[in-house]
Structure formats: structure tokens, C-alpha cells
Protein backbone atom coordinates (compact mmCIF):
# COMPACT_ATOMS: atom_id res chain seq x y z
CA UNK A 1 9.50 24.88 31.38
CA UNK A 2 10.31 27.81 33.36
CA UNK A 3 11.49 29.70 30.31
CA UNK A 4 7.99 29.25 28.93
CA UNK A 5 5.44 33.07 29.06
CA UNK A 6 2.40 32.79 31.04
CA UNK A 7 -0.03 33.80 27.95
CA UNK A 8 0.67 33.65 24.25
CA UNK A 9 -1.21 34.91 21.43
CA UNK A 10 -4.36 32.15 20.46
CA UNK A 11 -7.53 32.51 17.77
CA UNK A 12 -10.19 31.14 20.07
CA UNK A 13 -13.75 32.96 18.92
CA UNK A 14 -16.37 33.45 22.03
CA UNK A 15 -19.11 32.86 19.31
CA UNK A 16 -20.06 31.80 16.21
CA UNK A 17 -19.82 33.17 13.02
CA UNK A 18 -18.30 34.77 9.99
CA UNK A 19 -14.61 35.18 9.30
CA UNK A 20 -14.43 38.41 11.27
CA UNK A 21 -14.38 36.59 14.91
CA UNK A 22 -11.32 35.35 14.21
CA UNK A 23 -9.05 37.94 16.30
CA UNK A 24 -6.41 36.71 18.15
CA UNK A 25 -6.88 36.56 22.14
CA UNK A 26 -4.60 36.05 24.65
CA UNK A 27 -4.42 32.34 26.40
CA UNK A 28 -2.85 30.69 28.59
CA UNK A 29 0.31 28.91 27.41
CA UNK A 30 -0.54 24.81 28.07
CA UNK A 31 1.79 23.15 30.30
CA UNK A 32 2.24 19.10 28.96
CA UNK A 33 0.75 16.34 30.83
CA UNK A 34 1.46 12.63 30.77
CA UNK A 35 2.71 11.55 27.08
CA UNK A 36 1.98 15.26 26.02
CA UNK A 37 4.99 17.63 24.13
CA UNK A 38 4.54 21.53 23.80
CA UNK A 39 5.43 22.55 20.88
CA UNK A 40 6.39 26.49 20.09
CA UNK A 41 3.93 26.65 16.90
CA UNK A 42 5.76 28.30 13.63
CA UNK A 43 3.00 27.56 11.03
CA UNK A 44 -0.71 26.23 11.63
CA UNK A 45 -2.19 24.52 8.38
CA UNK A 46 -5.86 25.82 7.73
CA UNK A 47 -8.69 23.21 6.42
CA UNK A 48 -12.38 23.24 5.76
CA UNK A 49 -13.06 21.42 9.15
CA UNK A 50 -12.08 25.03 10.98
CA UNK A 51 -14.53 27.30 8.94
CA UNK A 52 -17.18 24.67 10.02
CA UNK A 53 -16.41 24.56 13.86
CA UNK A 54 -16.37 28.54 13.42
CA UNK A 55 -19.61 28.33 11.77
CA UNK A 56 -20.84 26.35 14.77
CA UNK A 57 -21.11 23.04 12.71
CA UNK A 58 -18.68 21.32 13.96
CA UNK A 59 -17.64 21.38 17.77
CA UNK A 60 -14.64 19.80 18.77
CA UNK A 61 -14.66 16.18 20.75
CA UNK A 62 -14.53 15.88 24.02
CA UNK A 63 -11.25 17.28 25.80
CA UNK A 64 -9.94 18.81 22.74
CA UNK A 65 -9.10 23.21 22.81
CA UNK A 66 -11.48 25.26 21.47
CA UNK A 67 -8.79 26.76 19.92
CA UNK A 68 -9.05 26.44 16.45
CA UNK A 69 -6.43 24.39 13.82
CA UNK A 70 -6.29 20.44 13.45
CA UNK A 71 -2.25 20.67 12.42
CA UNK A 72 0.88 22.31 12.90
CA UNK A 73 4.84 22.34 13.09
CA UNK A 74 7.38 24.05 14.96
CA UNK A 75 9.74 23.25 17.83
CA UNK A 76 9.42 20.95 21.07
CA UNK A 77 10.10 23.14 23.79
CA UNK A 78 8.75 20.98 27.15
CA UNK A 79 8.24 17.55 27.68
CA UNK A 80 5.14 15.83 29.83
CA UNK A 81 6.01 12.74 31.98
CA UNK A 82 7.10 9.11 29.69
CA UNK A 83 7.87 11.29 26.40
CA UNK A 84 11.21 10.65 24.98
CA UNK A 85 13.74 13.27 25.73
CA UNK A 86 15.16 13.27 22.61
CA UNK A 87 12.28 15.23 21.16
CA UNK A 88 13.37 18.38 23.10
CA UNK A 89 14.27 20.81 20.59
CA UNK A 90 13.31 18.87 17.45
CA UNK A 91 11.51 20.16 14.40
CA UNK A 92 8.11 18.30 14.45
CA UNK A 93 4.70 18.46 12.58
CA UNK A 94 1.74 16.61 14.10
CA UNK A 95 -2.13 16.25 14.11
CA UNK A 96 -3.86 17.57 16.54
CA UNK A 97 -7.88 17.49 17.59
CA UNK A 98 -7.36 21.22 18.11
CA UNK A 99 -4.93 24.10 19.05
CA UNK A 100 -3.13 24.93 16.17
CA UNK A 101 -4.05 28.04 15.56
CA UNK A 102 -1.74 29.50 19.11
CA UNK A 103 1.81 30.33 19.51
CA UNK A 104 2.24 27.78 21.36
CA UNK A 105 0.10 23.45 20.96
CA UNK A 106 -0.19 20.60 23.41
CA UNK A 107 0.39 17.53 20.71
CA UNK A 108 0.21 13.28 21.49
CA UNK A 109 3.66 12.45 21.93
CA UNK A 110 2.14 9.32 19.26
CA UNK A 111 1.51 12.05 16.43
CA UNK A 112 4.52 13.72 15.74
CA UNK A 113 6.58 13.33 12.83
CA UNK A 114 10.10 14.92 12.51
CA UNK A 115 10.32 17.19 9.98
CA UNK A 116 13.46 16.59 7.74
CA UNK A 117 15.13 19.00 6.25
CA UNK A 118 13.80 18.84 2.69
CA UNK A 119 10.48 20.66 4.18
CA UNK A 120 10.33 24.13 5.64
CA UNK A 121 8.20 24.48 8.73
CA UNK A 122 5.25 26.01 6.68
CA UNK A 123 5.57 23.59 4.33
CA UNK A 124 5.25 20.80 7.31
CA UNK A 125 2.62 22.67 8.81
CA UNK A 126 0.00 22.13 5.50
CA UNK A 127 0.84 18.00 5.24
CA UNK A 128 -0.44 16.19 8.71
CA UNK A 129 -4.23 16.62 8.45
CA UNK A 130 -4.60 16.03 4.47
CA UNK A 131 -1.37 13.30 4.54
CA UNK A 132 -3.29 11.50 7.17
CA UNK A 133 -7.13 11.99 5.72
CA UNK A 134 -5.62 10.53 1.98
CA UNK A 135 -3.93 7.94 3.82
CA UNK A 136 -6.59 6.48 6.11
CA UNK A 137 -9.45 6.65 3.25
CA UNK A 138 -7.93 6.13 0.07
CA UNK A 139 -5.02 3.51 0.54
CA UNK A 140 -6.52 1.98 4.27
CA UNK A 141 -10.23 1.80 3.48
CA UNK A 142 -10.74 1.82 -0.08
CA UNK A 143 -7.74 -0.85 -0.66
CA UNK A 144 -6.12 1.57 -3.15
CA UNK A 145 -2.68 -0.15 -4.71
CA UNK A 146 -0.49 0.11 -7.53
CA UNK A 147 -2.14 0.17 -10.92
CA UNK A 148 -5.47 1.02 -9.93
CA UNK A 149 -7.39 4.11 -11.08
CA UNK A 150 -9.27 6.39 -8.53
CA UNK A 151 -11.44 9.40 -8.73
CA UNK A 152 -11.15 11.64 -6.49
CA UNK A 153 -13.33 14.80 -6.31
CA UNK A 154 -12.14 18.35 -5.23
CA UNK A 155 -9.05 17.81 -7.41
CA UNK A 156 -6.84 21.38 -6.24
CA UNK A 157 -8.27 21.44 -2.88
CA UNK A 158 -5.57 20.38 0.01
CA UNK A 159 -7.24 16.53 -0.10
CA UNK A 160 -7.66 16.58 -4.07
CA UNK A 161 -3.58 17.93 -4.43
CA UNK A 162 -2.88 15.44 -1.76
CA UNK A 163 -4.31 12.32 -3.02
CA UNK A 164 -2.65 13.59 -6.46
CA UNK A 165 1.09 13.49 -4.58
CA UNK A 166 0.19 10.00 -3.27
CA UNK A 167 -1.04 8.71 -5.68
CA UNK A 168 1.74 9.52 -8.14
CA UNK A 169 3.72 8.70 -5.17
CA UNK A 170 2.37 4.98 -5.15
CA UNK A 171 1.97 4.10 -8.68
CA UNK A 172 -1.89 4.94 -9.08
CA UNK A 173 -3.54 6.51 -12.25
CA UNK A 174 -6.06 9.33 -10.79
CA UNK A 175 -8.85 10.66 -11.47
CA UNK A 176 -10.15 14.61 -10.22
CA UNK A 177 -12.67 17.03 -10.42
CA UNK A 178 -12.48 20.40 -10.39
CA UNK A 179 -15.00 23.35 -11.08
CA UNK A 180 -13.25 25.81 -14.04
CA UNK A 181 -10.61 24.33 -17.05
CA UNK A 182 -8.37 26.60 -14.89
CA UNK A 183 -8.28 24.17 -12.19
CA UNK A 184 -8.23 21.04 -14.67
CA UNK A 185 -5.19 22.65 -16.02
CA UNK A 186 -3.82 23.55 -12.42
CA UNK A 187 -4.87 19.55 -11.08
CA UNK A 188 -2.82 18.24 -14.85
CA UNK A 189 0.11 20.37 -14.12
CA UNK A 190 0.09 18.61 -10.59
CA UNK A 191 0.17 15.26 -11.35
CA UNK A 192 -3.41 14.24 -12.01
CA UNK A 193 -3.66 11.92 -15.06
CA UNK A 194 -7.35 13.54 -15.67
CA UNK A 195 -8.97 15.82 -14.51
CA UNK A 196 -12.76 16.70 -15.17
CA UNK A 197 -14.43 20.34 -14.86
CA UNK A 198 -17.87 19.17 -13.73
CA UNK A 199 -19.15 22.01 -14.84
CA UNK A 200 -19.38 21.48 -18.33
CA UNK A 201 -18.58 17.82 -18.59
CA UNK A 202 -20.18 14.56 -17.03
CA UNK A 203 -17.76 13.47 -14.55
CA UNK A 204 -19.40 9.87 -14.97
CA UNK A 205 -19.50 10.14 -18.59
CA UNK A 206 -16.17 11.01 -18.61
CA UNK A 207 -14.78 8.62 -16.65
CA UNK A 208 -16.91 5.88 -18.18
CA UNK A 209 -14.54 6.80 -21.48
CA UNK A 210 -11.29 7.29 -19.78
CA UNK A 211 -11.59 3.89 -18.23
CA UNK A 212 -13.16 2.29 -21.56
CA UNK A 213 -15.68 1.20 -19.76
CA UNK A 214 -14.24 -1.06 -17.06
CA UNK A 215 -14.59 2.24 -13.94
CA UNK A 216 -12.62 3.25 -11.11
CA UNK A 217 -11.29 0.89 -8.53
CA UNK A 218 -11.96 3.55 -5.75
CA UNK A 219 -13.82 7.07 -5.41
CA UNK A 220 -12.97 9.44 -2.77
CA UNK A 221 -15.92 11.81 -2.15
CA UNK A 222 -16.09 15.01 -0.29
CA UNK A 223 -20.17 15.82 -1.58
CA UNK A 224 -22.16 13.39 -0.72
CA UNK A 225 -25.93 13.83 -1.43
CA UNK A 226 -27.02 12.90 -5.06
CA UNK A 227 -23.14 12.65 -5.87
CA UNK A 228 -23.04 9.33 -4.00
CA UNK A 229 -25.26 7.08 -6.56
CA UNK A 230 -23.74 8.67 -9.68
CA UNK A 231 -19.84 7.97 -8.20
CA UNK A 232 -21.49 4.34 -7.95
CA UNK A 233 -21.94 4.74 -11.38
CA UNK A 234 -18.15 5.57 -12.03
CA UNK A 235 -17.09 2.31 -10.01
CA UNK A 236 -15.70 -0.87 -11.54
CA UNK A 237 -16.85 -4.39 -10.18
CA UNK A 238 -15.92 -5.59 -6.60
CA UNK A 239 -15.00 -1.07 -6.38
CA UNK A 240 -14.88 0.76 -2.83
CA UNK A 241 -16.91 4.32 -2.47
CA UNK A 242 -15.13 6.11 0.65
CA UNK A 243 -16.99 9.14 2.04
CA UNK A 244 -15.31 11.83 3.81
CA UNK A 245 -17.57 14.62 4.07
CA UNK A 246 -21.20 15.72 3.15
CA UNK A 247 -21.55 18.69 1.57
CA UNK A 248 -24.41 18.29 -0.48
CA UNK A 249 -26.17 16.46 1.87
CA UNK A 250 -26.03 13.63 4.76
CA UNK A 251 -28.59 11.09 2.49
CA UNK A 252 -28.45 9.64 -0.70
CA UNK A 253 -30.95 7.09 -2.43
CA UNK A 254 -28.61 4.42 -3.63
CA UNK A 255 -29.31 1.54 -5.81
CA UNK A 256 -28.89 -1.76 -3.66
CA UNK A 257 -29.34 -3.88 -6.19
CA UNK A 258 -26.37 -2.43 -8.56
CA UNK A 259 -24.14 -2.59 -5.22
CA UNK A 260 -24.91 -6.56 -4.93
CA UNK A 261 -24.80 -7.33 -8.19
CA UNK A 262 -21.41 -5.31 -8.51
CA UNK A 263 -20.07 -6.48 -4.76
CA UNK A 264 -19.79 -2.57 -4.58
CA UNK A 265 -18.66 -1.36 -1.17
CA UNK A 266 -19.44 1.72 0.47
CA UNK A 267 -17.45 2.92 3.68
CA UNK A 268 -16.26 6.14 5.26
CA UNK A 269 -15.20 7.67 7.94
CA UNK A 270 -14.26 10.68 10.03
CA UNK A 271 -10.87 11.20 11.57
CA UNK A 272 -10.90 14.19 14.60
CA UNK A 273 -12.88 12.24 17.02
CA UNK A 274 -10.67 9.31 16.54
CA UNK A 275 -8.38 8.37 19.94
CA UNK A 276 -5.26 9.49 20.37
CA UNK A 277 -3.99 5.62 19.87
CA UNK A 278 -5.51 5.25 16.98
CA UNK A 279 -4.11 8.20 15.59
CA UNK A 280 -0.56 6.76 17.06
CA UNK A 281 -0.86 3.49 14.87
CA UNK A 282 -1.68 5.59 11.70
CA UNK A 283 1.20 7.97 12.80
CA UNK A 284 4.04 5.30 12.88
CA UNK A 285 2.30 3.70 9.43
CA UNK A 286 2.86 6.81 7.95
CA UNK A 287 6.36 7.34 9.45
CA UNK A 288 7.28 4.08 8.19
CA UNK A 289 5.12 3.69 4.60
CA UNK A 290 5.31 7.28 3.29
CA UNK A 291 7.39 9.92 5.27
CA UNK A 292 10.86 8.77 3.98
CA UNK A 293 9.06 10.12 0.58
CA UNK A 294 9.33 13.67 2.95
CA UNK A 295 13.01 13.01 3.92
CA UNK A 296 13.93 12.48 0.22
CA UNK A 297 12.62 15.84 -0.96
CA UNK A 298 9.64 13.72 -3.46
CA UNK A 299 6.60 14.50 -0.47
CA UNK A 300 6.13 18.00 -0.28
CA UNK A 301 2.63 19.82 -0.03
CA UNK A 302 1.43 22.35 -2.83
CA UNK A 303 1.15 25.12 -0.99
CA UNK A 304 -1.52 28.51 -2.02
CA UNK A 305 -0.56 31.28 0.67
CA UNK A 306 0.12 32.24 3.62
CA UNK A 307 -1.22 34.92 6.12
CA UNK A 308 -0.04 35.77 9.60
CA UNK A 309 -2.15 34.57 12.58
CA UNK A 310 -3.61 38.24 13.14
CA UNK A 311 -5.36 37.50 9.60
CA UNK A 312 -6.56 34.11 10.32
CA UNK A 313 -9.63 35.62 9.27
CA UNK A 314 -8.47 36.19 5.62
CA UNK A 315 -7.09 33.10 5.13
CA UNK A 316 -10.79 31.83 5.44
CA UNK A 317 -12.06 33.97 3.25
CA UNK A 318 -9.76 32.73 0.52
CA UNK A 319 -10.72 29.31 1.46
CA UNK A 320 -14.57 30.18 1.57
CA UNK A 321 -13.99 32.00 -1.79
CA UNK A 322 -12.62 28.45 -3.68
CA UNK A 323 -9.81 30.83 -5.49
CA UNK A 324 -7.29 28.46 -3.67
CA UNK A 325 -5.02 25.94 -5.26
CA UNK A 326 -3.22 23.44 -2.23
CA UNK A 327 -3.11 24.73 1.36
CA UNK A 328 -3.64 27.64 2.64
CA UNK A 329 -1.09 28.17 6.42
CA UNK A 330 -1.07 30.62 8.85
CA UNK A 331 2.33 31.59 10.53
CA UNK A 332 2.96 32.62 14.11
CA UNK A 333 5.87 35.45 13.44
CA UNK A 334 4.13 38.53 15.11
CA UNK A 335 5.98 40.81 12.72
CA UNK A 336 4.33 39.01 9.34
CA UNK A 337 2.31 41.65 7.40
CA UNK A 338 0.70 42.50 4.53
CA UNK A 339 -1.93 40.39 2.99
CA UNK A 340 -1.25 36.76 2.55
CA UNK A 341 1.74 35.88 0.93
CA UNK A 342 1.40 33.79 -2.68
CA UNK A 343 3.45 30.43 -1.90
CA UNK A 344 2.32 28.83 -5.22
CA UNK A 345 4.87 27.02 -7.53
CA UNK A 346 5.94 24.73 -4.98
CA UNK A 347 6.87 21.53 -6.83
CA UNK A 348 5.23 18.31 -5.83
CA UNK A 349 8.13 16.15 -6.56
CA UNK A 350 11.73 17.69 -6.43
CA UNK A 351 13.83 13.97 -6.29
CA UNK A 352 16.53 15.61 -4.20
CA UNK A 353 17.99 13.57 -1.40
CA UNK A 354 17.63 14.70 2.14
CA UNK A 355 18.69 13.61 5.61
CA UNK A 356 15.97 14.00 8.40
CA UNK A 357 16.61 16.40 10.89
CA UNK A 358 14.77 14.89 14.20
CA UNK A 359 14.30 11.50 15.44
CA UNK A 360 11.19 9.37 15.59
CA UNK A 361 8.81 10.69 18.08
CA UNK A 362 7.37 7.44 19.56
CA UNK A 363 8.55 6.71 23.10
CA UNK A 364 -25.23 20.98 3.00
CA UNK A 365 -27.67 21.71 -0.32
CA UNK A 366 -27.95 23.11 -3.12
CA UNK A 367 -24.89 23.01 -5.81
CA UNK A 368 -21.29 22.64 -3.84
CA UNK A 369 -17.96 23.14 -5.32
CA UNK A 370 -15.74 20.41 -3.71
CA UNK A 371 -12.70 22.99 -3.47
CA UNK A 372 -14.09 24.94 -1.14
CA UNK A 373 -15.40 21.75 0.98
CA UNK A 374 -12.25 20.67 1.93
CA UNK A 375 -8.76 21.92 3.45
């Protein structure tokens, strides 16, 4: 570690508020404790969960940075006490409860994943938080499997292109949302079997006629408030309603009578605050259930644009603005400039066969547009 600078370059705002506090400030470069890595950060992946802890809405847990940026990749470059040496000098991405958005990242030895060389590090950068969010809800809580059909709002934000990948990825027929016929076209060209522009359709008409009646299996919601009883609406007997944010509102009158007489279940959950062995366990289930999908070339985000850390402030206006189709990643290279660079046309699901590069690392109100609620 004695190679290591002092400071490094770090968007950490003093206060709340609109895109423009987001100027980098120098920091102090973290030195790894106990079962802690450094990692020399190449890309930070940017989701909906920063522009709310800018906004003040949502502060970080306990003993995470105020730093900004829930996932990363980039290159181990010291080791804390009990991590596996191996790891020095390997290509990793991880999620993180904060810190991304700094040249350099303290990460949970337990939540790295090796990125293979199918994946760029920009590309790596945009999976862990959305890979991990899909997982957890979709396929852990709402029981999602092969041959069931899912709706899924949000359907070109970083969750909706996500749970499109996986889901294609796993043999499920899906379901999305989307607010122009732009976007339906977009979420179609993607992967998504249907996709809805609530707009100008009824999203539970609609899916009351794509399923012939019989309704979803699961739905994946990112609105909350009055979208919660009409997604009930949309869900087939014995079906599982997964919340995973509330942007149209914390409450929702729900019918409780429907939900008995249908065995209807309705669950959710929120991932950040979550220990770091918790987050280990879903780490190696991913490693072992869906990252050899990444090592083959057939898991790879669908990326929007990037923008260099000095205009981490741009890249959330773009996401504030809802323009964006897949993640949007900022990259640490202090010579990156211009405006954000377009990085759409990545393809979902190039089959090419590739070896992995790095070992295993164990050792709201009013009318909401769903992508622009999530990362």
C-alpha cells in the first residue's frame, strides 16, 4: 500500500440538492481493514438511489461513505487482513453501500465478482446493483421460474432492461411498461415479450389479454401508491407482488379480501441497508447461478452513456430527464471529456464463449414515470 496517493479525486456533496453539487472534491484515499479490498475504481454505475441520497431522501446506513455510488469495477490494488491474496491485481465489480463514485472504493471482500473477459470494466461497472436488485426480488422473493410470466414496470430503466436479460436468461415470458411506443419498441428490441406504454394503454387491461385471462405469476413494482391494487389486479392465483420502491407513494388501499381469496402474496424489500453477510450469500448465489452467463459473453448490461466523474452531475440530469435507455456509468479517467459518450447498441446476448479473467473473491405523488425511478 505504500504505492497508494494520500487523496484522490471523490463526488461527496456538503449539502443537499440539485445536480449542480456534484463537483468532485478531494478525499482521502481509504486504507482496507479486516476482510476489506481497495479497489482502484475505473467505472462507477449510476442509479436512482444516488439522485435520492443527493436530494436528501435517502441517507446512507450506518458506517457506509457519504460518498456517493452503490457499484463499481476496476482493479484490487491492497488487501485488508484474512482477504485472499489472490485478488491482488484482479479485475473485480462489486456492490457497495457507498463509495463508488471516487478514484479509488473500500468493497466486502464477500461482494466481489471477477470480471471475465467478455465484459469491459464499464460494462461491469452498470451490472452489480441492478443484477443483484432483479435477483433478490424477482427470482428469490417472488419465486420466479421457468415458464412463468412477470410484469415488470419501468421496462428500459437499468432494473426493467435487467429483469428483461434475466428473464430471457432463465426461460421466463415478461411483461414491461414503459411511458412512449419509443420505449415499447426499445424494451421489444431488448428482449421483452410485451411491452405496454401506460400512457395510452391499460397496463391491466392489457395484460389481462396477453395472459387470456389467467395473469402474471409475479409483478415487480418500482411505483407503489395506487399502482399496488391495480398490479393485484394483473396477478394470477396463488401470484407474488414484490415492491422495490415507492414512487407514487408509501400507502396503498388494497383489497384483502381479493388477496385471500386469490392466496395473493405481497412482499418487498430494500437491499443497501442489508449486512455485509447477507450481501456475501447473495454474492456467491449469483457467482454460482448466473455469472457464468457473464463469463460466456450471454450477461452483459445495456448500457445508455457514459460521462466522466467531473460530470457526475450530467449524468443525473439524463437520468432525472427519463431520455435514458439501460445504465447510465461514470468513468474515473481524468482526461475523459466532452459530454457523455452514447454507449447504446450494446447487445444483450452475444453467445460468444469467454474464459474469466480473475478468481472467485470469497476467502412520491402525483403521476411518476417508472424510468426515471430507477437506476
Amino acid at each position: 500500500m505504500t504505492d497508494l496517493p494520500e487523496v484522490m479525486l471523490a463526488i461527496d456533496p456538503a449539502e443537499f440538492g440539485g445536480p449542480e453539487v456534484l463537483v468532485p472534491v478531494e478525499r482521502a484515499v481509504p486504507r482496507p481493514g479486516a476482510g476489506e479490498l481497495l479497489v482502484r475504481v475505473a467505472a462507477a454505475g449510476v442509479n436512482r438511489p444516488d439522485v435520492m441520497q443527493r436530494e436528501g431522501k435517502y441517507p446512507p446506513p450506518s458506517g457506509a461513505p457519504s460518498t456517493l455510488g452503490l457499484e463499481l469495477a476496476g482493479e484490487v490494488v491492497a488487501l485488508g487482513d484474512g482477504v485472499e491474496p489472490a485478488l491482488l491485481g484482479q479485475p473485480v465489480c462489486a456492490l457497495v453501500a457507498g463509495g463508488a463514485y471516487a478514484e479509488y472504493a473500500l468493497v466486502p471482500a464477500g461482494q466481489v465478482l471477477p470480471v471475465p473477459a467478455a465484459l469491459s470494466l464499464v460494462e461491469a461497472a452498470a451490472l452489480p446493483e441492478t443484477l443483484y436488485t432483479v435477483w433478490t426480488n424477482l427470482f428469490e422473493r417472488a419465486f420466479a421460474m421457468e415458464g412463468d410470466t412477470v410484469l415488470v414496470h419501468g421496462g428500459t430503466s437499468g432494473i426493467g432492461t435487467m429483469a428483461i436479460t434475466l428473464a430471457n436468461l432463465f426461460g421466463l415470458e415478461i411483461i414491461v411498461t414503459v411511458g412512449s411506443d419509443e420505449k415499447a419498441a426499445a424494451a421489444k428490441r431488448l428482449g421483452a415479450d410485451h411491452a405496454i406504454n401506460y400512457r395510452s394503454e391499460d397496463f391491466v387491461a392489457r395484460v389481462r389479454d396477453i395472459t387470456e385471462g389467467r395473469g402474471c405469476a409475479a409483478v415487480l413494482d418500482m411505483v407503489g401508491g395506487d399502482y399496488v391494487p391495480r398490479n393485484l389486479q394483473c396477478l394470477a392465483e396463488d401470484g407474488r407482488h414484490v415492491s422495490i420502491a415507492v414512487q407514487r407513494g408509501a400507502s396503498a388501499t388494497v383489497p384483502l379480501l381479493e388477496i385471500m381469496r386469490r392466496r395473493l402474496t405481497l412482499t418487498g424489500s430494500t437491499l443497501r441497508a442489508r449486512d455485509a453477510g447477507f450481501k456475501a450469500l447473495v454474492t456467491d448465489e449469483i457467482a454460482r447461478t448466473v455469472w457464468p452467463f457473464a463469463a460466456a459473453g450471454k450477461l452483459r448490461p445495456v448500457m445508455d452513456r457514459s460521462f466522466p466523474l467531473a460530470q457526475a452531475a450530467e449524468a443525473h440530469r439524463r437520468m432525472e430527464s427519463g431520455d435514458h435507455i439501460g445504465k447510465i456509468v461514470l468513468t474515473m479517467a481524468r482526461d475523459a471529456g466532452g459530454g457523455g459518450a452514447p454507449l447504446l447498441g450494446v447487445i444483450l446476448n452475444s453467445f460468444q464463449d469467454s474464459p474469466c479473467r480473475a478468481p472467485r473473491g470469497r476467502g412520491a405523488c402525483g403521476p411518476v414515470d417508472p424510468e426515471t425511478s430507477s437506476g
